[in-house]
C-alpha atoms as a PDB file:
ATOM      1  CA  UNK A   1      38.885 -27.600   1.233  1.00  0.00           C
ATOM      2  CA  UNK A   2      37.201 -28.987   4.294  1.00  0.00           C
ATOM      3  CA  UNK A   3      36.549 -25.401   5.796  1.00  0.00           C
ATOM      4  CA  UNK A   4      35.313 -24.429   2.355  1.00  0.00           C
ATOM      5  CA  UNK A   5      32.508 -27.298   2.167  1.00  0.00           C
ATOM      6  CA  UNK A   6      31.616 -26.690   5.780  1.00  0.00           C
ATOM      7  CA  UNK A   7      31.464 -22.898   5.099  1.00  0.00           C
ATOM      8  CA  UNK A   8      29.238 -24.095   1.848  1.00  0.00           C
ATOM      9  CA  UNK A   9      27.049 -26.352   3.677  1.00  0.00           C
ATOM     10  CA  UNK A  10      26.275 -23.645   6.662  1.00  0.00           C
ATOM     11  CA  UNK A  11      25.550 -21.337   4.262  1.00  0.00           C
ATOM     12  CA  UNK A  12      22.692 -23.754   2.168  1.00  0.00           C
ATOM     13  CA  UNK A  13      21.447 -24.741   5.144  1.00  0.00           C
ATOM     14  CA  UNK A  14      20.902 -20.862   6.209  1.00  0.00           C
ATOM     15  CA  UNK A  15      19.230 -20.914   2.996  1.00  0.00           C
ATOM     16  CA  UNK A  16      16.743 -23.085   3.459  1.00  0.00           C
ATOM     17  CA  UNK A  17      15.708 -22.313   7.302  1.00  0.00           C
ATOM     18  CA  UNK A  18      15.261 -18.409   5.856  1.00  0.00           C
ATOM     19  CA  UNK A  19      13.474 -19.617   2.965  1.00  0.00           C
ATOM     20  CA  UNK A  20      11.054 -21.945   5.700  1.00  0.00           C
ATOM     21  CA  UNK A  21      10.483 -18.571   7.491  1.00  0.00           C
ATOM     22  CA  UNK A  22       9.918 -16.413   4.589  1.00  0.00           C
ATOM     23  CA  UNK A  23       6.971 -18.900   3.781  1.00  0.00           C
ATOM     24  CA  UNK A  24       5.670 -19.300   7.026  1.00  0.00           C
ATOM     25  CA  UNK A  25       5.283 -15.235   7.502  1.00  0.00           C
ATOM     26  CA  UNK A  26       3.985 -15.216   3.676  1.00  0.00           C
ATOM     27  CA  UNK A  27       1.325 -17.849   4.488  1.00  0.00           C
ATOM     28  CA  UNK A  28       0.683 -16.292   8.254  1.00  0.00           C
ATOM     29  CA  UNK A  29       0.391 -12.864   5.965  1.00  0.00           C
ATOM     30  CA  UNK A  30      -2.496 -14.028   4.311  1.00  0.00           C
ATOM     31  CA  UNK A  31      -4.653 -15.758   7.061  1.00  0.00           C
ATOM     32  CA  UNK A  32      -4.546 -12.297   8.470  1.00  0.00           C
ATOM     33  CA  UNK A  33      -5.861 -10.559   5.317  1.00  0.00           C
ATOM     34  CA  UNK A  34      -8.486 -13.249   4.678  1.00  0.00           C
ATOM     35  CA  UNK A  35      -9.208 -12.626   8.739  1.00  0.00           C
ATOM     36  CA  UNK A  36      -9.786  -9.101   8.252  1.00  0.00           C
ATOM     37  CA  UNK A  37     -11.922  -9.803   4.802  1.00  0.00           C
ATOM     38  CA  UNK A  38     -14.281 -11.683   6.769  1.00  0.00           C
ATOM     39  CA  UNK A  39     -14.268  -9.212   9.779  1.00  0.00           C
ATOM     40  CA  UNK A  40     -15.132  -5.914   7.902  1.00  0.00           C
ATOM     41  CA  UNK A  41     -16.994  -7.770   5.461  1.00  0.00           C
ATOM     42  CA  UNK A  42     -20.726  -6.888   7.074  1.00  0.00           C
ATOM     43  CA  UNK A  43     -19.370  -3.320   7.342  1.00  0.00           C
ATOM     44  CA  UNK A  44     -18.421  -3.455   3.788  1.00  0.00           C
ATOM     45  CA  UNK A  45     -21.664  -4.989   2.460  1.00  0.00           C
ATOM     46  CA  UNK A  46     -23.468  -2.140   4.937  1.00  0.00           C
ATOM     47  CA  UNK A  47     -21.489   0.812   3.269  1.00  0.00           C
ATOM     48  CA  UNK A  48     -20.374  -0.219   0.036  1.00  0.00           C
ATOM     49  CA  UNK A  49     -22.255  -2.429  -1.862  1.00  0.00           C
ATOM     50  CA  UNK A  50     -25.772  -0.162  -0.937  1.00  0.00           C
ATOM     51  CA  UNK A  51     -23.960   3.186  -2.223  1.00  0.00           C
ATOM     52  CA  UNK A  52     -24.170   4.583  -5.301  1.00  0.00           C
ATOM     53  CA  UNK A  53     -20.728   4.142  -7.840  1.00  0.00           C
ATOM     54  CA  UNK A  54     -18.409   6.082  -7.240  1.00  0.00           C
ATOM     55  CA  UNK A  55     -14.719   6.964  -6.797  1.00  0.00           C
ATOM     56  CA  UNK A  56     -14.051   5.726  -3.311  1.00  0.00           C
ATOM     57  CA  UNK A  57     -16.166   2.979  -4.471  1.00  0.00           C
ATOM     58  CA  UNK A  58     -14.245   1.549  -6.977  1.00  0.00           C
ATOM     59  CA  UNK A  59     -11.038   2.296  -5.807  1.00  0.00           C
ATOM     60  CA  UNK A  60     -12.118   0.379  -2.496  1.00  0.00           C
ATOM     61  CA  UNK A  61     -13.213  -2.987  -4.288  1.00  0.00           C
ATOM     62  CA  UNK A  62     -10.145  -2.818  -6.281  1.00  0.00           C
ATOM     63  CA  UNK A  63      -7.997  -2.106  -3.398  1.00  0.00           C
ATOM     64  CA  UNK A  64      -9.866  -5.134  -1.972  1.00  0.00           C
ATOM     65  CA  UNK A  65     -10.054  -7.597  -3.815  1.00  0.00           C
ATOM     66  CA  UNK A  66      -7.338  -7.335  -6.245  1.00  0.00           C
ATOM     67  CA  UNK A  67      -4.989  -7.020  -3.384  1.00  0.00           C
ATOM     68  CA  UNK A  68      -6.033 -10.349  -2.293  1.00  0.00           C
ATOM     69  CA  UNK A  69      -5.459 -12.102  -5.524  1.00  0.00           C
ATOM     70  CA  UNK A  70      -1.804 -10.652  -5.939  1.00  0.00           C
ATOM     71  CA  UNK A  71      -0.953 -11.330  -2.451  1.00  0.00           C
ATOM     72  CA  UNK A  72      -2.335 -14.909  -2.927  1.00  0.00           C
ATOM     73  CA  UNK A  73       0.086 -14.707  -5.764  1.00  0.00           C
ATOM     74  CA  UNK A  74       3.465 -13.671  -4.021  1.00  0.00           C
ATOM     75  CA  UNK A  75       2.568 -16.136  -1.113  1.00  0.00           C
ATOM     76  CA  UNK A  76       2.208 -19.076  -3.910  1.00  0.00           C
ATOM     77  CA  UNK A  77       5.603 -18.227  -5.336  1.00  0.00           C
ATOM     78  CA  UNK A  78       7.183 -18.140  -2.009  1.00  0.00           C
ATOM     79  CA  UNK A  79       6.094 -21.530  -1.102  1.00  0.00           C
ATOM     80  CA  UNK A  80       6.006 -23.252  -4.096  1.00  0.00           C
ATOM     81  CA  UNK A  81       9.389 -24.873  -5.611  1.00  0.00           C
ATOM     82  CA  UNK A  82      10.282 -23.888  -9.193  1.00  0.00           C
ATOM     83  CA  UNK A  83      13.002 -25.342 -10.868  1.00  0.00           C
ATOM     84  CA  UNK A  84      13.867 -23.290 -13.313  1.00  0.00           C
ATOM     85  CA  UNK A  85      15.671 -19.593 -13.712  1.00  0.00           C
ATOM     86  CA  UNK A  86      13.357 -18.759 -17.014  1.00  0.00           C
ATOM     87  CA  UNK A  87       9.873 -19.648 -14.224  1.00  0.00           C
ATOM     88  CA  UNK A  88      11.496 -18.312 -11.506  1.00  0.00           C
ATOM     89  CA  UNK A  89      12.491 -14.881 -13.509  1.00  0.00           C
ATOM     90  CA  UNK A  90       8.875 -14.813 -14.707  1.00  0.00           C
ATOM     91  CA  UNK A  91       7.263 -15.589 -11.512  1.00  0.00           C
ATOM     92  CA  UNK A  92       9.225 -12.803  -9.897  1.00  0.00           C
ATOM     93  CA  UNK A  93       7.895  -9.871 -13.117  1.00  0.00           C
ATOM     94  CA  UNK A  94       5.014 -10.991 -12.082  1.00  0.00           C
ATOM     95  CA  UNK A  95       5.305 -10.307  -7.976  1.00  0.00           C
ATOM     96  CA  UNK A  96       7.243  -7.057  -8.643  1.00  0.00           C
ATOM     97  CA  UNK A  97       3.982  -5.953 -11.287  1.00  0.00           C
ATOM     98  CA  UNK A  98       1.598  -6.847  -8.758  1.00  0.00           C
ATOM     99  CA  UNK A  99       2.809  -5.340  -5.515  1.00  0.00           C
ATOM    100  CA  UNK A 100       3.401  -2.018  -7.603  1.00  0.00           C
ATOM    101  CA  UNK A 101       0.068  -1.999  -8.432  1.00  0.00           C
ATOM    102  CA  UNK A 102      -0.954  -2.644  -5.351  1.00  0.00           C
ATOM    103  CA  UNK A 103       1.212   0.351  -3.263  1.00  0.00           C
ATOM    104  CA  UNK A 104       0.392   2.833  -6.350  1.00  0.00           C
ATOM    105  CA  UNK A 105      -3.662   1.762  -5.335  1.00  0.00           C
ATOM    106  CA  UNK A 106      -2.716   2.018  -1.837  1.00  0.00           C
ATOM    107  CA  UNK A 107      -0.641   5.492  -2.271  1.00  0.00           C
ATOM    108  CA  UNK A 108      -3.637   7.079  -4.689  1.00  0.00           C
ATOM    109  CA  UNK A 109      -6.222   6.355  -1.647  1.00  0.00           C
ATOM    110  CA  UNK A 110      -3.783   8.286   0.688  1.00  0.00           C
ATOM    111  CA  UNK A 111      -3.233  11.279  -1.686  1.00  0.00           C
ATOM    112  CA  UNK A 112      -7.062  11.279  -2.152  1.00  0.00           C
ATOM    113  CA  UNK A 113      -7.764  11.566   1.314  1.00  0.00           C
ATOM    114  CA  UNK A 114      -5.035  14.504   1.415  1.00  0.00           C
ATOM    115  CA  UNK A 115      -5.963  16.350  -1.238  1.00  0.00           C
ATOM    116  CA  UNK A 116      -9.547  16.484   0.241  1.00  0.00           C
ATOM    117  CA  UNK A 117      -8.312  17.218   3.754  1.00  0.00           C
ATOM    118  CA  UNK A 118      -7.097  20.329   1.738  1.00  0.00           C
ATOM    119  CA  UNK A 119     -10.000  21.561   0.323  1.00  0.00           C
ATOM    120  CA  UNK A 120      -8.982  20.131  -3.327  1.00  0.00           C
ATOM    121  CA  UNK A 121      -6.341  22.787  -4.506  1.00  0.00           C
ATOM    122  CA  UNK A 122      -5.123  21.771  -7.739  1.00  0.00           C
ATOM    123  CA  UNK A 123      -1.416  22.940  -5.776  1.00  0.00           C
ATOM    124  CA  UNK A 124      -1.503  19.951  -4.479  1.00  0.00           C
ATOM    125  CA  UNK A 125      -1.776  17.765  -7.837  1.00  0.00           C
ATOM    126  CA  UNK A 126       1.445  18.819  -8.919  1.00  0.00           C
ATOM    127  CA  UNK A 127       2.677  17.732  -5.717  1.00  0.00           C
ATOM    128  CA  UNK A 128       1.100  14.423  -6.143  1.00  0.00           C
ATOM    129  CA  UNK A 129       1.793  14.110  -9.927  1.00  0.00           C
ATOM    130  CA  UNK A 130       5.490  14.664  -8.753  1.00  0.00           C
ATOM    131  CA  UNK A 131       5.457  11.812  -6.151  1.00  0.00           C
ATOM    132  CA  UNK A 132       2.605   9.502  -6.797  1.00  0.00           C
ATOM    133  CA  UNK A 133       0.611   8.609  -9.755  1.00  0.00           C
ATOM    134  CA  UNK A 134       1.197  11.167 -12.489  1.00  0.00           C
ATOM    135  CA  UNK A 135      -0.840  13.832 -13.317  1.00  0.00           C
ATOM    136  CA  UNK A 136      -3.330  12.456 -11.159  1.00  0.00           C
ATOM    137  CA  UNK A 137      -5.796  15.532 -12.521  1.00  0.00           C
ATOM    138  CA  UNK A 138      -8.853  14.817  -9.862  1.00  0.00           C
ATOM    139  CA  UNK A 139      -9.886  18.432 -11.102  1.00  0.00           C
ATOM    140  CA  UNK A 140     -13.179  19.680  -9.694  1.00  0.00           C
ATOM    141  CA  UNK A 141     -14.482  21.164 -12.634  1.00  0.00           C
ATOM    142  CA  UNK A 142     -14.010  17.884 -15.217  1.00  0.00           C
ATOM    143  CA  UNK A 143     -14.086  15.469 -11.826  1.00  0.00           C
ATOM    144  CA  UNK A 144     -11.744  13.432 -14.668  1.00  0.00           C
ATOM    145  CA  UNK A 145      -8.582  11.236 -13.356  1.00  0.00           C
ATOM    146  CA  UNK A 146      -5.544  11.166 -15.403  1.00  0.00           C
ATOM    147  CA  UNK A 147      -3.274   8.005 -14.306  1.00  0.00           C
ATOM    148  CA  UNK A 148      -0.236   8.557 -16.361  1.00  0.00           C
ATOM    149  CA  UNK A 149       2.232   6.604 -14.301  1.00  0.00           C
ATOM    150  CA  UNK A 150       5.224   8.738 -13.194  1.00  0.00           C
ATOM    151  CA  UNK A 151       7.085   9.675 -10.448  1.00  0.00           C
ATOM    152  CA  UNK A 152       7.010   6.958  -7.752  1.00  0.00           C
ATOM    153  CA  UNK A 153       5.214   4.099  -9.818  1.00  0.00           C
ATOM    154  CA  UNK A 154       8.205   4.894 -12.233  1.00  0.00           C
ATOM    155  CA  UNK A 155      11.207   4.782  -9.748  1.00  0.00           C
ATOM    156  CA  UNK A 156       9.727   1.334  -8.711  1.00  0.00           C
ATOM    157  CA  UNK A 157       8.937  -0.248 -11.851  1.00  0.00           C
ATOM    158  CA  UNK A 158      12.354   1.070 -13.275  1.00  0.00           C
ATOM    159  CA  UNK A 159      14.405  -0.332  -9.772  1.00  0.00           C
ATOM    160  CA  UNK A 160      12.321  -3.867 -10.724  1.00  0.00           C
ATOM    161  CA  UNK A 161      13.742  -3.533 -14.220  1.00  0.00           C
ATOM    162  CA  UNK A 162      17.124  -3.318 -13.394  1.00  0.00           C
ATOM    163  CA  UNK A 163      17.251  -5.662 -10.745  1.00  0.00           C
ATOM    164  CA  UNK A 164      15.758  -8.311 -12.770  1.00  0.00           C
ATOM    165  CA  UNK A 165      18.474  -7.879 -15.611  1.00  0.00           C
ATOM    166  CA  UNK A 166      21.155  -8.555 -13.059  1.00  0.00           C
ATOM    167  CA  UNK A 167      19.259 -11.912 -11.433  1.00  0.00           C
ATOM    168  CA  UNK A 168      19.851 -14.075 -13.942  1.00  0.00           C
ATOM    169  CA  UNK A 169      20.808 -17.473 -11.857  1.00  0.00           C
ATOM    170  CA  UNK A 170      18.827 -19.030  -8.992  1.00  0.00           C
ATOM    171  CA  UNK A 171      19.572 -21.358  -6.184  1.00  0.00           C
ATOM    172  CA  UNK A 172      17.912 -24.655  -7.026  1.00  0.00           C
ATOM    173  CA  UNK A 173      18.012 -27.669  -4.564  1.00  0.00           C
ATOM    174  CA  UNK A 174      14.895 -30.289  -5.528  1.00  0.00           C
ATOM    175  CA  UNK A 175      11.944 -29.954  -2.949  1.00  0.00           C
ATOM    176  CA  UNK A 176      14.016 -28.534  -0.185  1.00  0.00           C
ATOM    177  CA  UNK A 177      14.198 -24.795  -1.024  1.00  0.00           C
ATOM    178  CA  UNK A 178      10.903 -22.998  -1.710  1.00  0.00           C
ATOM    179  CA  UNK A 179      10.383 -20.146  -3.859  1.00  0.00           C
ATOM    180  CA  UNK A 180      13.392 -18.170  -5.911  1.00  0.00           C
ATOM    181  CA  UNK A 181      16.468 -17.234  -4.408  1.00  0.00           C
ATOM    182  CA  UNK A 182      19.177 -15.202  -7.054  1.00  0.00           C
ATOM    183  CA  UNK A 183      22.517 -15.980  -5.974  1.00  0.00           C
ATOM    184  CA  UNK A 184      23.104 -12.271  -6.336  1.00  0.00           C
ATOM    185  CA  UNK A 185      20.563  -9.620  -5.382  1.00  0.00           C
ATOM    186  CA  UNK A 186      21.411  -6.078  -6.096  1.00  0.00           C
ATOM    187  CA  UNK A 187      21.134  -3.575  -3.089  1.00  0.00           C
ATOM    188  CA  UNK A 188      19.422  -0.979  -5.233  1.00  0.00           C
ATOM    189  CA  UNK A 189      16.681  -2.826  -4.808  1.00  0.00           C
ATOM    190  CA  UNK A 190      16.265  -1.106  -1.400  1.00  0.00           C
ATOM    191  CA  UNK A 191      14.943   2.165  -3.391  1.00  0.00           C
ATOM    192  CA  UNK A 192      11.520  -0.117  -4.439  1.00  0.00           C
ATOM    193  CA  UNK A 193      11.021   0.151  -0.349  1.00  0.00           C
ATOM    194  CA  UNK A 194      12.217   3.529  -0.001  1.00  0.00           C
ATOM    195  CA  UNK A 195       9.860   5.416  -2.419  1.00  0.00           C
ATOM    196  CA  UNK A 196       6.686   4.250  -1.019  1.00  0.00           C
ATOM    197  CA  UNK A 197       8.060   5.375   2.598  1.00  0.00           C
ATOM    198  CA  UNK A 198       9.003   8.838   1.031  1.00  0.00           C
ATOM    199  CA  UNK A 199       5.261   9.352  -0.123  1.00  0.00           C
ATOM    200  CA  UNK A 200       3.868   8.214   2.987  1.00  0.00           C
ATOM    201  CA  UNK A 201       6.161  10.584   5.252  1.00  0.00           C
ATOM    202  CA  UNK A 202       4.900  13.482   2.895  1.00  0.00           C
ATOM    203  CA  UNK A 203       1.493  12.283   3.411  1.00  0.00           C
ATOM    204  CA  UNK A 204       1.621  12.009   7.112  1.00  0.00           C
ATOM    205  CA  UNK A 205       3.354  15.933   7.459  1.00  0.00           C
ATOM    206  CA  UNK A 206       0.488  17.183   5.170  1.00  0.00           C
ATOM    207  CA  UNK A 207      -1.980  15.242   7.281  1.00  0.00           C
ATOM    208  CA  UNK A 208      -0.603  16.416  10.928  1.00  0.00           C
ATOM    209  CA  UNK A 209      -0.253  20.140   9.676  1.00  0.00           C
ATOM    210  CA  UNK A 210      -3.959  20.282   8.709  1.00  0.00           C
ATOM    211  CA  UNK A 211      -5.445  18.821  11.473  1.00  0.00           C
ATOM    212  CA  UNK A 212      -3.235  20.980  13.851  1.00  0.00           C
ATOM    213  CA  UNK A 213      -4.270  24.105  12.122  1.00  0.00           C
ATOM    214  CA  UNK A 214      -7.803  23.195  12.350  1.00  0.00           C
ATOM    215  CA  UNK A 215      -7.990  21.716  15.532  1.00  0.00           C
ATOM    216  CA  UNK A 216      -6.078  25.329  17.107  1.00  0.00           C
ATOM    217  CA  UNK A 217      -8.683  27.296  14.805  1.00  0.00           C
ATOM    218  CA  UNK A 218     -11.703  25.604  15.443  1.00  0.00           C
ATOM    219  CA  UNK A 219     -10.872  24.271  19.345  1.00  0.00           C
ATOM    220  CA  UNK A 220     -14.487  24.028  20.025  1.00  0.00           C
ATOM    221  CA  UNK A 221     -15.789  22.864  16.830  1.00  0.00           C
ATOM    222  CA  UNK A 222     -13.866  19.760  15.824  1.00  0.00           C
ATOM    223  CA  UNK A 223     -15.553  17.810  14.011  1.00  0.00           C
ATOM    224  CA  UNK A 224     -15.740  13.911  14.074  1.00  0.00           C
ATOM    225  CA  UNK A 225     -14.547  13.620  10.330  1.00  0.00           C
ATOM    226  CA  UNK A 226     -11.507  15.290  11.646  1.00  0.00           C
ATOM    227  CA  UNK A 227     -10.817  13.426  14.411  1.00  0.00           C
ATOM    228  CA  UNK A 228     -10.650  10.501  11.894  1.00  0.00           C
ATOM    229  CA  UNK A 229      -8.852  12.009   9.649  1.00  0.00           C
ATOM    230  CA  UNK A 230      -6.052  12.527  12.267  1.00  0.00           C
ATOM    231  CA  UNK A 231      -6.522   9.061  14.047  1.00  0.00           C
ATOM    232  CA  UNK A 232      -6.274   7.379  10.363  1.00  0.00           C
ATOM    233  CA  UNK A 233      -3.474   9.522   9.745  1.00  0.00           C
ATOM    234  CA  UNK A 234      -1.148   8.383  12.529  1.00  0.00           C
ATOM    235  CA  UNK A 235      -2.051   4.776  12.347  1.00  0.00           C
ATOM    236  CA  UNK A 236      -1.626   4.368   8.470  1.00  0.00           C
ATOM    237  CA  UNK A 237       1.834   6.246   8.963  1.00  0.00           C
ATOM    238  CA  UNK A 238       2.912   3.586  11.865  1.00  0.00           C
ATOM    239  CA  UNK A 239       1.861   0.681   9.749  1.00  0.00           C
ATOM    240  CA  UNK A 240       3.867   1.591   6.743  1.00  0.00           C
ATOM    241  CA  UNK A 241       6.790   3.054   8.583  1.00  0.00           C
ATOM    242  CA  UNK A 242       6.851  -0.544  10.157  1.00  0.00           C
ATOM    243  CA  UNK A 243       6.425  -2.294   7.273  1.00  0.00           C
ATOM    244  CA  UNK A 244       8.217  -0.381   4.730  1.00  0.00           C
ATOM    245  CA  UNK A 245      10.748   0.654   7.134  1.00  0.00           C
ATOM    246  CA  UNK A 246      11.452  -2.838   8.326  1.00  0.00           C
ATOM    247  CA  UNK A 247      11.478  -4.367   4.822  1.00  0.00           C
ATOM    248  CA  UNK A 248      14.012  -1.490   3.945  1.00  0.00           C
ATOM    249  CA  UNK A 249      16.293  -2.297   6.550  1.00  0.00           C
ATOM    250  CA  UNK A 250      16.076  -5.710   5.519  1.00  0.00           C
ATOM    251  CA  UNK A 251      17.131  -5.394   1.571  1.00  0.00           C
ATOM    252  CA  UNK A 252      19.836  -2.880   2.913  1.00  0.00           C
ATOM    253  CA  UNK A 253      21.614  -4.552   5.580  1.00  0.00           C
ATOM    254  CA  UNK A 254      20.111  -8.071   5.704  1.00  0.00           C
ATOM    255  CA  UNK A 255      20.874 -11.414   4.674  1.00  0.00           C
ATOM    256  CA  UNK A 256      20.424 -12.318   0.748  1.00  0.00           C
ATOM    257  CA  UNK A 257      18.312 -14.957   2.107  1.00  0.00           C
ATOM    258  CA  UNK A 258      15.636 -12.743   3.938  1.00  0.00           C
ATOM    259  CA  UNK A 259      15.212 -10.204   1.247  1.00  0.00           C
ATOM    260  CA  UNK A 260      11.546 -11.606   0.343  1.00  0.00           C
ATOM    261  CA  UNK A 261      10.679 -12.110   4.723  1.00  0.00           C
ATOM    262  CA  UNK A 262       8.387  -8.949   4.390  1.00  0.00           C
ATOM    263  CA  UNK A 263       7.156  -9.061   0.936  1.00  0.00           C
ATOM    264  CA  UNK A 264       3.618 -10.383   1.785  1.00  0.00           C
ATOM    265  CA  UNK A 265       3.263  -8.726   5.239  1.00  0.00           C
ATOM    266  CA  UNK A 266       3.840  -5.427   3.292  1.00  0.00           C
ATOM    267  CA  UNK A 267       1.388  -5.568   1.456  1.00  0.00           C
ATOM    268  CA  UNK A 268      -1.270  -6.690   3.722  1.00  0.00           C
ATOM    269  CA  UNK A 269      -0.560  -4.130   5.771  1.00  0.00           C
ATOM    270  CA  UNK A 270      -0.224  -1.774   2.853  1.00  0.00           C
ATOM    271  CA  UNK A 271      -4.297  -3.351   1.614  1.00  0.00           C
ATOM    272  CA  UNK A 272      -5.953  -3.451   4.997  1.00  0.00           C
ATOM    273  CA  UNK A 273      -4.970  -0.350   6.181  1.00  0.00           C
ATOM    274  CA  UNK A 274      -6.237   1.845   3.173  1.00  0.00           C
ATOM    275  CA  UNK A 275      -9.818  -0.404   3.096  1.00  0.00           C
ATOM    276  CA  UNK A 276      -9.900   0.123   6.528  1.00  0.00           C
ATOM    277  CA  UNK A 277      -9.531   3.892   6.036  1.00  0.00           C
ATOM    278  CA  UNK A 278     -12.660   4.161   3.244  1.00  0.00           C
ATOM    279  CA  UNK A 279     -14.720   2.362   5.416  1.00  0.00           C
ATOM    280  CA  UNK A 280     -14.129   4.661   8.790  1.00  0.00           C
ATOM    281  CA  UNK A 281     -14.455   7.391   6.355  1.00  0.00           C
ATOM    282  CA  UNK A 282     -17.654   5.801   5.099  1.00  0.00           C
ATOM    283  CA  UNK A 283     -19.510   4.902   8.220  1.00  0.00           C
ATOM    284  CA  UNK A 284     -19.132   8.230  10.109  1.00  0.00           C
ATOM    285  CA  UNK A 285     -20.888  10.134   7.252  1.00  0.00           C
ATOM    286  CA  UNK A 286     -23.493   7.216   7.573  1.00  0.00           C
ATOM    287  CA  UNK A 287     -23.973   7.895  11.338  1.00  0.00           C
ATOM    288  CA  UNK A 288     -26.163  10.442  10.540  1.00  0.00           C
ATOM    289  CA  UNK A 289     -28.601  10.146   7.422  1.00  0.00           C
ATOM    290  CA  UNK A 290     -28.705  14.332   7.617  1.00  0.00           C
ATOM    291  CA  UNK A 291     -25.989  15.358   9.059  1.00  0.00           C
ATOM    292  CA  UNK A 292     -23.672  17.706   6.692  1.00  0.00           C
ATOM    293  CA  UNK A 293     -20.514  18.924   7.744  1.00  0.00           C
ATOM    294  CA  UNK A 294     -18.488  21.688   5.810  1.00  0.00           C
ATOM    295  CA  UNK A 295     -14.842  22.298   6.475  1.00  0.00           C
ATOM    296  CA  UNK A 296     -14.209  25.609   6.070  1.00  0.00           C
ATOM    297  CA  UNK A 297     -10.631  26.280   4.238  1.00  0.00           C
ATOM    298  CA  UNK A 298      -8.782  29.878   3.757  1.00  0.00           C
ATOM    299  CA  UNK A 299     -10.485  31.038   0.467  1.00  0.00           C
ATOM    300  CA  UNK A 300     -13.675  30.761   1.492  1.00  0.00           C
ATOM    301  CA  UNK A 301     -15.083  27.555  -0.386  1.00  0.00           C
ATOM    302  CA  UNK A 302     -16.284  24.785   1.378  1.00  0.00           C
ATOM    303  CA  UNK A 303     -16.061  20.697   1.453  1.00  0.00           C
ATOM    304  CA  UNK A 304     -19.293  19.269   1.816  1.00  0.00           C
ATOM    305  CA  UNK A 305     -19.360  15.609   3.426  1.00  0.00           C
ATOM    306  CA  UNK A 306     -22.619  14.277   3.325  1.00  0.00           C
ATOM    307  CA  UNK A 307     -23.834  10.922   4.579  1.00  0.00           C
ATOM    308  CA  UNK A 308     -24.243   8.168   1.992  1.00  0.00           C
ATOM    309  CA  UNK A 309     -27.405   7.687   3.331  1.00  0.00           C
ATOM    310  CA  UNK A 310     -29.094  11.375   2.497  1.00  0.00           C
ATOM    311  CA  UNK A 311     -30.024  12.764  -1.302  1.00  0.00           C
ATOM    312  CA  UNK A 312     -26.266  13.695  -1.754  1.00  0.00           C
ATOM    313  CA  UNK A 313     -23.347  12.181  -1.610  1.00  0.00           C
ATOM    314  CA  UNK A 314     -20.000  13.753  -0.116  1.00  0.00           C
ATOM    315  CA  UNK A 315     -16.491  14.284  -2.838  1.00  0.00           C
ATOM    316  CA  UNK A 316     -15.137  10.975  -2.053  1.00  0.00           C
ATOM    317  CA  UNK A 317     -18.533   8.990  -2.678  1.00  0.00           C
END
């Protein structure tokens, strides 16, 4: 009986130190996001809020600044103590909502950038209506956008499901435990993590085949806007390989108690590095109020980017 209590006692007492760490990386999470808000924040006022509406536009201020009020929201439910499983069940719906809107944001901004990389083939929407958003029918011709939420939107919000009908009881210990802590935690929960990874990994392949091809074809001619695209490329692929590979490992292998460690960081990592993207993309067409470039692709047509700046505006404007 004595081992037992001991064994008991070690084990709440693991609890609580995780659940102390998961805060303080939640909380740490978010002084970096608000960091970076305030850093790009001239850059942003410079290139967004002077342009003309448009899709990068809005999908960068939602990005933004929705990001930061559901990541406010999965740091205040880590830190706070609830004391009931009915709160603590709804508090949870309401992280897993959040942070699925926020990758499938995240995720459309990538598969934007790819499918202009591309040259817009409508190949690649059935690709992307497959993994991502849906139909997401960005079609030329209509320039309409179809968000019927399928393939990995689905997989998530129908792992969240799932998992939530199997946490039904919670750890409660007064003031000393933060946050909500099921006393079981299903390990299918690992496939929320994995989809998002899957996506990206596609992403990054289609990203690193373009550029190569057009970097061997056009040696001479590489354009800055390419360049980006490639630099963008690998950095948004390390930063969510980290992230969404780390948080993976974690909800596969770890401790019940660190399940939630990467939550926040996730996402901020998942926000700042897609904002961060529009805007490079944004201020190198800027550079040059005149300056049109035109990627050339195999049947002939051409991309026009165009600075912000001049009487046109490029695709993603």
């Amino acid at each position: 009986m004595a081992t037992e209590d001991a064994a008991q006692t070690a084990e709440l007492l693991q609890l609580i130190a995780d659940s102390r760490l998961t805060g303080y990386i939640a909380i740490a999470a978010l002084c970096v996001l608000i960091h970076d808000h305030l850093l790009s924040f001239p850059k942003e006022v410079e290139l967004m809020w002077g342009s003309r509406w448009g899709l990068a536009k809005i999908v960068y201020f939602w990005n933004r600044y929705f990001s930061l009020i559901a990541i406010s929201l999965n740091a205040s439910v880590i830190v706070r103590e609830i004391g009931t499983e009915t709160v603590c069940m709804n508090w949870l719906k309401v992280q897993g909502i959040t942070s699925t809107i926020v990758i499938a944001a995240v995720d459309f901004v990538l598969m934007l950038r790819v499918w202009l990389m591309w040259g817009r083939p409508p190949t690649l929407i059935w690709l992307f209506a497959i993994l991502g958003l849906g139909a997401i029918s960005i079609l030329s011709a209509t320039r309409s956008i179809d968000l019927s939420p399928t393939g990995e939107v689905v997989i998530m919000v129908t792992v969240d499901f799932f998992a939530y009908a199997e946490m039904k009881r919670y750890v409660h210990l007064g003031p000393i435990l933060k946050g909500c802590y099921a006393y079981n935690v299903p390990r299918f929960l690992s496939i929320y993590a994995a989809a998002p990874l899957v996506v990206t990994f596609i992403m990054f392949g289609l990203t690193i085949f373009k550029c190569a091809r057009t970097f061997r074809d056009r040696a001479s001619q590489v354009m800055p806007l390419w360049r980006l695209f490639l630099r963008d490329g690998v950095v948004w692929f390390l930063a969510v390989f980290l992230a969404a590979g780390t948080a993976l490992l974690l909800w596969t292998i770890g401790r019940e108690t660190l399940k939630q460690l990467l939550v926040v960081p996730a996402l901020v990592v998942y926000s700042t590095v897609a904002s961060r993207t529009l805007l490079n993309i944004k201020a190198i067409m800027a550079q040059d109020p005149l300056a049109t470039e035109r990627i050339e692709i195999k049947t002939g047509e051409q991309i026009v980017f165009v600075s912000i700046n001049s009487s046109r505006v490029s695709s993603m404007a």
